[in-house]
Protein backbone atom coordinates (compact mmCIF):
# COMPACT_ATOMS: atom_id res chain seq x y z
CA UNK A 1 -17.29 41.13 54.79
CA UNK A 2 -14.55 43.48 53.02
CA UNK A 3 -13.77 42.87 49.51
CA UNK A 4 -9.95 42.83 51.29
CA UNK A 5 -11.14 39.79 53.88
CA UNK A 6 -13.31 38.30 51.20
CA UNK A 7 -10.12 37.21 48.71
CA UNK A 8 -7.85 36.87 51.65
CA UNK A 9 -10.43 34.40 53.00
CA UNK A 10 -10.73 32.96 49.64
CA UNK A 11 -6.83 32.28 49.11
CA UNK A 12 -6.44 30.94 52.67
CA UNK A 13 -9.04 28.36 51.93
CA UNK A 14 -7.84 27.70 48.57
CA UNK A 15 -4.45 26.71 50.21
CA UNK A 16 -6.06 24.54 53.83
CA UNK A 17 -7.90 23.28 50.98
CA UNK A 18 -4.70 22.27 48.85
CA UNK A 19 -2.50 21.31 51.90
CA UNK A 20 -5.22 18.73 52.72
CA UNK A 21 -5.59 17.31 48.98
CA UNK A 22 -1.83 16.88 49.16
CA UNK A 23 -1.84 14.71 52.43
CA UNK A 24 -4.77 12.82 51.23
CA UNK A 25 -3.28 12.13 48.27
CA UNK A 26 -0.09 10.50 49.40
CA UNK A 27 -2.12 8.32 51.28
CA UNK A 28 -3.79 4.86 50.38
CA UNK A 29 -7.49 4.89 49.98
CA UNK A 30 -7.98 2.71 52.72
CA UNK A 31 -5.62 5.46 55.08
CA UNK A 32 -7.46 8.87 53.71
CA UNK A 33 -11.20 7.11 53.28
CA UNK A 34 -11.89 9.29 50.48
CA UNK A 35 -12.31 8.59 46.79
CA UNK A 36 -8.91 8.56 44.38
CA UNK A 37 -11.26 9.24 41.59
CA UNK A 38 -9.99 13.11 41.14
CA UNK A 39 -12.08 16.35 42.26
CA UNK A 40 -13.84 18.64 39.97
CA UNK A 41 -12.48 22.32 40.34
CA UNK A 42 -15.25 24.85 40.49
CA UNK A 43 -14.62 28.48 40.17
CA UNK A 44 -14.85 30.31 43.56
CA UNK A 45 -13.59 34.17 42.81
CA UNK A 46 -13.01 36.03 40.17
CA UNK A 47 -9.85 38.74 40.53
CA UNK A 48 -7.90 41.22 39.25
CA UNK A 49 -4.60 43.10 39.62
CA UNK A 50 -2.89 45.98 38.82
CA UNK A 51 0.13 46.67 38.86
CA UNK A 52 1.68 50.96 37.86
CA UNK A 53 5.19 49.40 36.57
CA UNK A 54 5.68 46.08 35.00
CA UNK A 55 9.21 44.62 33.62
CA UNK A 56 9.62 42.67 31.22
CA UNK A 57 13.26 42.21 30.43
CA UNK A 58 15.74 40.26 28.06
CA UNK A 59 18.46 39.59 30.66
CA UNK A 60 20.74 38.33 27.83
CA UNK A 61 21.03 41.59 25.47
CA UNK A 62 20.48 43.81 28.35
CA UNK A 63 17.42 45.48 27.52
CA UNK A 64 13.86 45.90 29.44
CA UNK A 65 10.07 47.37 28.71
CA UNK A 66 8.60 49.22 31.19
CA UNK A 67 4.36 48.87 31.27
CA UNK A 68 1.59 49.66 33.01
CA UNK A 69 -0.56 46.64 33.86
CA UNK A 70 -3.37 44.88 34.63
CA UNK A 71 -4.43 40.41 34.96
CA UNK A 72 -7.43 38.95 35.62
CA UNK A 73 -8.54 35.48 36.29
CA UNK A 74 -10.19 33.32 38.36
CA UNK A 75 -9.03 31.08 41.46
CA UNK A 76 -10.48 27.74 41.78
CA UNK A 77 -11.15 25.11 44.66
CA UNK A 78 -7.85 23.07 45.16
CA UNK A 79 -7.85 19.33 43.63
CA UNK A 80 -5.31 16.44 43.83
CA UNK A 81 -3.45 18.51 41.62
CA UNK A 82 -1.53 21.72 42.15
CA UNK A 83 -3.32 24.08 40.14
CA UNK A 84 -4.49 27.14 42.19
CA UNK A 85 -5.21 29.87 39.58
CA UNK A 86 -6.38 30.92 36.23
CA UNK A 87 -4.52 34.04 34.42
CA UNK A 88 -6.56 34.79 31.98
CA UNK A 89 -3.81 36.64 29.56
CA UNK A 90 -6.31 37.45 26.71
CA UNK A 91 -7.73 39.62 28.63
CA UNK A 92 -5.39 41.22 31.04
CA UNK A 93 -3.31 43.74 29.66
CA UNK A 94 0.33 45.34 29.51
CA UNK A 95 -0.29 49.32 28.41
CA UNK A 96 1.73 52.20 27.95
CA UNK A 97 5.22 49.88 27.41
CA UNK A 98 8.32 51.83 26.70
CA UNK A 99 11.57 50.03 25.77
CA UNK A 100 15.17 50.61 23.92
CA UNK A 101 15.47 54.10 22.14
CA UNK A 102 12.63 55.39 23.52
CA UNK A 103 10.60 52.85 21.21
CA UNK A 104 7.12 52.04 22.18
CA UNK A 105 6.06 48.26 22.03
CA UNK A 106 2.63 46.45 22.39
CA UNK A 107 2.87 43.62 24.79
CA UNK A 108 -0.35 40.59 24.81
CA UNK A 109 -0.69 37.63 26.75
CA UNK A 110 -0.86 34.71 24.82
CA UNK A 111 -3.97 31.78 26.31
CA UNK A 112 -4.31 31.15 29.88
CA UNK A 113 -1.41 30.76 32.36
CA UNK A 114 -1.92 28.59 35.05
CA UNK A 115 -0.41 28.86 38.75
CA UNK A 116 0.96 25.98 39.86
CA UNK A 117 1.57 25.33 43.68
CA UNK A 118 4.93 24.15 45.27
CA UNK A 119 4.74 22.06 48.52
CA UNK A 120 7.36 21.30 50.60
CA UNK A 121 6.12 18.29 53.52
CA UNK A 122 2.50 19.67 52.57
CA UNK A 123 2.52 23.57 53.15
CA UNK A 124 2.74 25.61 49.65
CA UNK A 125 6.02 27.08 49.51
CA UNK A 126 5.61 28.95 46.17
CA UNK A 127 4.07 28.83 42.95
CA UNK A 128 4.84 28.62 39.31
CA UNK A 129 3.00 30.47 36.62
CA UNK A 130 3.78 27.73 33.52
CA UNK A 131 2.09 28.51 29.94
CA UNK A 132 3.28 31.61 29.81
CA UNK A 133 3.79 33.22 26.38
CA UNK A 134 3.71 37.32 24.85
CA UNK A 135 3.79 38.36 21.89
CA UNK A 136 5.37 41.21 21.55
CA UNK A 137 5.48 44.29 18.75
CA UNK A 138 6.56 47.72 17.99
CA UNK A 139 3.59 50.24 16.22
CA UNK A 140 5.75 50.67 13.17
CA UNK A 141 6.97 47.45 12.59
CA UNK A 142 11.14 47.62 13.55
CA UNK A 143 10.54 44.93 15.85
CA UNK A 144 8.66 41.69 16.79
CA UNK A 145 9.45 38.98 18.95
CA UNK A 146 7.89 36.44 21.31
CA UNK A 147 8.48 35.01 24.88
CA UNK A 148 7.77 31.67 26.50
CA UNK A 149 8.18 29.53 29.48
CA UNK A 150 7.51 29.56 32.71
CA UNK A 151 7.11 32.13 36.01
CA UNK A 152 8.13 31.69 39.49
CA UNK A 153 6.09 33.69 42.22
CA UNK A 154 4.69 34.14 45.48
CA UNK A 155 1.56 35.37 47.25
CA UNK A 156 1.16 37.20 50.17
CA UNK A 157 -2.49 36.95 51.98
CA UNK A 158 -1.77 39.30 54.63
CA UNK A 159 -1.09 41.99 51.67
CA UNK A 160 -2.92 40.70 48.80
CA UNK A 161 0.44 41.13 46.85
CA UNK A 162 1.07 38.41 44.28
CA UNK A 163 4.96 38.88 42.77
CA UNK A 164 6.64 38.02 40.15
CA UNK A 165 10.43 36.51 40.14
CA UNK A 166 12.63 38.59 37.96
CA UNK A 167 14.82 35.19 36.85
CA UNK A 168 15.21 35.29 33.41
CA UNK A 169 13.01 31.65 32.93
CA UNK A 170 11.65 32.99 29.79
CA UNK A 171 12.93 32.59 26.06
CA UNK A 172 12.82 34.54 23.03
CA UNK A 173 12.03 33.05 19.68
CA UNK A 174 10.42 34.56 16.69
CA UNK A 175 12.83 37.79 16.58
CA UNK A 176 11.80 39.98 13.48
CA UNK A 177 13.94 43.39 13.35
CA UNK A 178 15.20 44.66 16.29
CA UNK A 179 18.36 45.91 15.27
CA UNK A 180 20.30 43.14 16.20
CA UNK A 181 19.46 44.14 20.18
CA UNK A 182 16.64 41.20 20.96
CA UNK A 183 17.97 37.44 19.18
CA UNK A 184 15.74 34.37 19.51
CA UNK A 185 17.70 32.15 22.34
CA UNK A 186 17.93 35.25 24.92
CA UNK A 187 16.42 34.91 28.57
CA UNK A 188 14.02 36.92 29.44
CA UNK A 189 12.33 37.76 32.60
CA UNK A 190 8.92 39.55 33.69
CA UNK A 191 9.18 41.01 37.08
CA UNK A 192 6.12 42.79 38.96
CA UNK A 193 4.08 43.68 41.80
CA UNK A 194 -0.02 43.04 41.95
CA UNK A 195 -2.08 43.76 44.47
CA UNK A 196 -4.97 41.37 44.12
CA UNK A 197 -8.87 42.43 44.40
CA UNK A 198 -12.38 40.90 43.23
């Protein structure tokens, strides 16, 4: 099978998988017959995704990095809970990240993010990408800062395009430098486009 079919396959099972959870879940024991103690998740794929320009914006000053970049994770089987996906931000990377006066910054993923599913009357409407947190620095030291919160995004199977939402759901805290441009308290949004593989 394609490495294309292969992760679509993957995904599409991952959410028939989920949709079912959810239904059983709502239901009594004696209704679903199956055991309310909860499922163990076992990895299924591994993926990656790239993506050539990556945003990652503080909607309140104004101001935006551009990067180059690239996640990886794993998907897992769904359980009785929501969570889909691994982002393993240790080791994916945000390269080549340009920002205000031409000043270069270095942008790292803080832990592991985890996607979330949404479900409206059992079908996965969405996801949320919660735990997220960068860290993020210029070479010479003008400025530091870091940004937390949470992600909105979707997936497309048909594409293999997982996307960002470029709300500003993020906040800024630990603001060192900067000129008085980036304050702990702004928004701050990352928006991109990754087209998924294993």
């Amino acid at each position: 099978m394609a490495r294309g079919a292969r992760i679509a396959a993957a995904w599409i099972g991952t959410l028939a998988a989920l949709a079912l959870n959810v239904t059983q879940a709502t239901a009594s024991p004696a209704e679903s017959g199956v055991s309310t103690a909860p499922a163990i998740a076992d990895p299924i794929i591994t993926y990656t995704g790239t993506a050539p320009s990556t945003t990652f914006g503080d909607a309140t000053g104004g101001l935006s990095l551009t990067c180059e970049s690239t996640i990886t994770g794993s998907a897992t089987e769904a359980t009785f809970g929501l969570q889909l996906l691994t982002l393993d931000a240790a080791a994916s990377s945000w390269s080549q990240c340009t920002g205000p006066l031409g000043l270069s910054f270095d942008l790292v993923g803080v832990g592991s993010w985890q996607f979330n599913a949404m479900t409206q009357s059992g079908s996965v409407t969405g996801y949320t990408l919660a735990d997220v947190t960068f860290h993020i620095t210029n070479p010479d030291g003008v400025c530091a800062f870091d940004a937390t919160g949470s992600v909105l995004a979707t997936y497309d199977s048909s594409t293999q395009q997982l996307d960002t939402n470029p709300d500003p759901t993020l906040e800024i805290s630990n603001v060192t430098g900067c000129f008085g441009l980036i304050n702990d308290g702004d928004a701050a949004d990352w928006s991109a486009s990754y087209h998924i593989s294993i």
